[in-house]
C-alpha atoms as a PDB file:
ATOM      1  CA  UNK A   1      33.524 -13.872 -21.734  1.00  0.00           C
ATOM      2  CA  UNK A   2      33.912 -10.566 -23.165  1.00  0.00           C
ATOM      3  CA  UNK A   3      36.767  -8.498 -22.727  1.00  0.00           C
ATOM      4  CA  UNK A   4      37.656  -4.548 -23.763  1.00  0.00           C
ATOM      5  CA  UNK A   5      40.791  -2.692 -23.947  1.00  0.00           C
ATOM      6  CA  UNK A   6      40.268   0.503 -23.830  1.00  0.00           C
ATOM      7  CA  UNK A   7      42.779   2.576 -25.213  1.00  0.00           C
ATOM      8  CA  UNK A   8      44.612   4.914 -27.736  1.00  0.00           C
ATOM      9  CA  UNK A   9      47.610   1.910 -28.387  1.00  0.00           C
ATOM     10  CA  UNK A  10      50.137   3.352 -26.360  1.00  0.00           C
ATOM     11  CA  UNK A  11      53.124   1.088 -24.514  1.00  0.00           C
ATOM     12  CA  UNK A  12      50.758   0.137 -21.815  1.00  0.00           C
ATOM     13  CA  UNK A  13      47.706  -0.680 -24.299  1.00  0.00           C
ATOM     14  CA  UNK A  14      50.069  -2.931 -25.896  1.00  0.00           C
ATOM     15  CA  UNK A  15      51.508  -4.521 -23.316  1.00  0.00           C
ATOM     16  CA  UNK A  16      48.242  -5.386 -21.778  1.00  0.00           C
ATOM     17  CA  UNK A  17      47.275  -7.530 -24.654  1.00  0.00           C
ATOM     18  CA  UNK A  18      49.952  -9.231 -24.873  1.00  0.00           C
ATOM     19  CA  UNK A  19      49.825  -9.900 -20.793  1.00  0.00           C
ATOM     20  CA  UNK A  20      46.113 -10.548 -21.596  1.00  0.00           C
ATOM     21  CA  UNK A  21      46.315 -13.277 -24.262  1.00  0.00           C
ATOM     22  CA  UNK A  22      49.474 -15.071 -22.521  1.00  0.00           C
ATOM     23  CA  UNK A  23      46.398 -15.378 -18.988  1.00  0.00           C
ATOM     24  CA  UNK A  24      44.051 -16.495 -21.473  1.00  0.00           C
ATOM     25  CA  UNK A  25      46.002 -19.023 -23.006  1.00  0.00           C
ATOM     26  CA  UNK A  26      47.385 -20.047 -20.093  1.00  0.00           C
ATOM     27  CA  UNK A  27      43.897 -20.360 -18.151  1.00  0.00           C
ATOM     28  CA  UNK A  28      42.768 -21.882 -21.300  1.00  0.00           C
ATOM     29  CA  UNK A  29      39.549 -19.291 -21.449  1.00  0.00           C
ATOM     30  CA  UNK A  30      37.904 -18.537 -24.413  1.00  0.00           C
ATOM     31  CA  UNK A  31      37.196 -14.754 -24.859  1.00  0.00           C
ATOM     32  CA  UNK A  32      36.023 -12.150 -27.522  1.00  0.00           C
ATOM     33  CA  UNK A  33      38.712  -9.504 -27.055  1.00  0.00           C
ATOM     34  CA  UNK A  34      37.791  -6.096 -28.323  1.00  0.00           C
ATOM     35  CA  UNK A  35      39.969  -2.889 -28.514  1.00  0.00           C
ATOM     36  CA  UNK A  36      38.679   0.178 -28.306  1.00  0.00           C
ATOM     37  CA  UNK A  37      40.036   3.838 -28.946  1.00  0.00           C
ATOM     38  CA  UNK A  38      37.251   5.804 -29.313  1.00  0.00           C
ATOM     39  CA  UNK A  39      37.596   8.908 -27.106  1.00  0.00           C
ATOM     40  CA  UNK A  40      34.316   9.114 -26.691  1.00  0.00           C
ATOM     41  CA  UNK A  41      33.776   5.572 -25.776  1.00  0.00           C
ATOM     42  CA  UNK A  42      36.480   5.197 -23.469  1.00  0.00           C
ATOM     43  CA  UNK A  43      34.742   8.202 -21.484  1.00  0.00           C
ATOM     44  CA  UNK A  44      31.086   6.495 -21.530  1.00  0.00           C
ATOM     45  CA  UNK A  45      33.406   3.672 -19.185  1.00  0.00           C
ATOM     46  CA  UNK A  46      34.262   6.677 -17.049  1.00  0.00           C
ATOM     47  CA  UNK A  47      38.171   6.080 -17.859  1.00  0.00           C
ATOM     48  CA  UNK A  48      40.375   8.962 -18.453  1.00  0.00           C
ATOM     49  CA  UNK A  49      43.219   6.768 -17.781  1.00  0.00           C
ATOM     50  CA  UNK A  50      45.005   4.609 -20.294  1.00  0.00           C
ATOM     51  CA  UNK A  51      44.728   1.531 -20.309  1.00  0.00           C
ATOM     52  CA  UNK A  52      41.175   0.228 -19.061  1.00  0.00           C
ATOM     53  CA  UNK A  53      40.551  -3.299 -18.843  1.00  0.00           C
ATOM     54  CA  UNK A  54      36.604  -4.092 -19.153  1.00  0.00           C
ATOM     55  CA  UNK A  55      35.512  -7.622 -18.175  1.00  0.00           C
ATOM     56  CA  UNK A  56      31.410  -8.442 -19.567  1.00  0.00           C
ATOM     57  CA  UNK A  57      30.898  -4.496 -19.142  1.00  0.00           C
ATOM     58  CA  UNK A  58      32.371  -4.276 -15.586  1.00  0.00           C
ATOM     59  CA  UNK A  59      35.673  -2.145 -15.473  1.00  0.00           C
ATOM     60  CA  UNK A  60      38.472  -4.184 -13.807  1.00  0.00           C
ATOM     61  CA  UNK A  61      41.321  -1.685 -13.940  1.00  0.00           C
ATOM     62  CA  UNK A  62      42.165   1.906 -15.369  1.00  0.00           C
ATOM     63  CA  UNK A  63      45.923   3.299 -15.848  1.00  0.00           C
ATOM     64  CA  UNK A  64      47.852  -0.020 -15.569  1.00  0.00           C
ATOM     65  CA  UNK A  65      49.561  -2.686 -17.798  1.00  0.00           C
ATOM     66  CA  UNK A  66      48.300  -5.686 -15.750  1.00  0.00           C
ATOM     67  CA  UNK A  67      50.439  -8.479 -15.137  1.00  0.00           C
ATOM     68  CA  UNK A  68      49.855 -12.039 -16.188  1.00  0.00           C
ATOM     69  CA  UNK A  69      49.072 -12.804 -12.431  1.00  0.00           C
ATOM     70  CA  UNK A  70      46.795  -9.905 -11.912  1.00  0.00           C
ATOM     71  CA  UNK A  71      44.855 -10.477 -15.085  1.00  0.00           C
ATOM     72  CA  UNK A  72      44.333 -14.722 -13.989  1.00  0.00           C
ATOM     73  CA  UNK A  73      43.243 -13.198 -10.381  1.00  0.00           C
ATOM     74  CA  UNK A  74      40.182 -11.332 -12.071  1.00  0.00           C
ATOM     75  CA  UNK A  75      39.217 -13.322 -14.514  1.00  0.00           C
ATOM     76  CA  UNK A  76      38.749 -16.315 -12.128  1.00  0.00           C
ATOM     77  CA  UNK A  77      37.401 -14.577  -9.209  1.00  0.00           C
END
């Protein structure tokens, strides 16, 4: 599984990492998690919303800090 966060590190970006490696540790999934802040990047994904949460290419959510819950909910469905 392959995972992006797409963002500049703001509170949000931050917090979504964290949310995101508690899920995976709790779900005990093995991902490559890469961050990304590349302006121009984070555009190609069609986000212009901090933070984006990209699961194998596919954008899950734009704007939000997940929750633990939320982020277990996607990656398992």
């Amino acid at each position: 599984m392959e995972i992006k966060i797409l963002g500049t590190g703001c509170s949000k970006c931050e917090k979504l990492e964290k949310n995101l490696n508690k899920a995976l540790k709790e779900l005990n999934i093995d991902a490559t998690i890469e961050k990304i802040d590349d302006l121009v990047e984070l555009v190609s994904y069609g986000v212009m919303s901090t933070p984006g949460f990209v699961v194998n290419d596919e954008v899950k959510s734009v704007g939000k800090a997940l929750s633990v819950k939320e982020i277990k909910k996607i990656l398992t469905t």
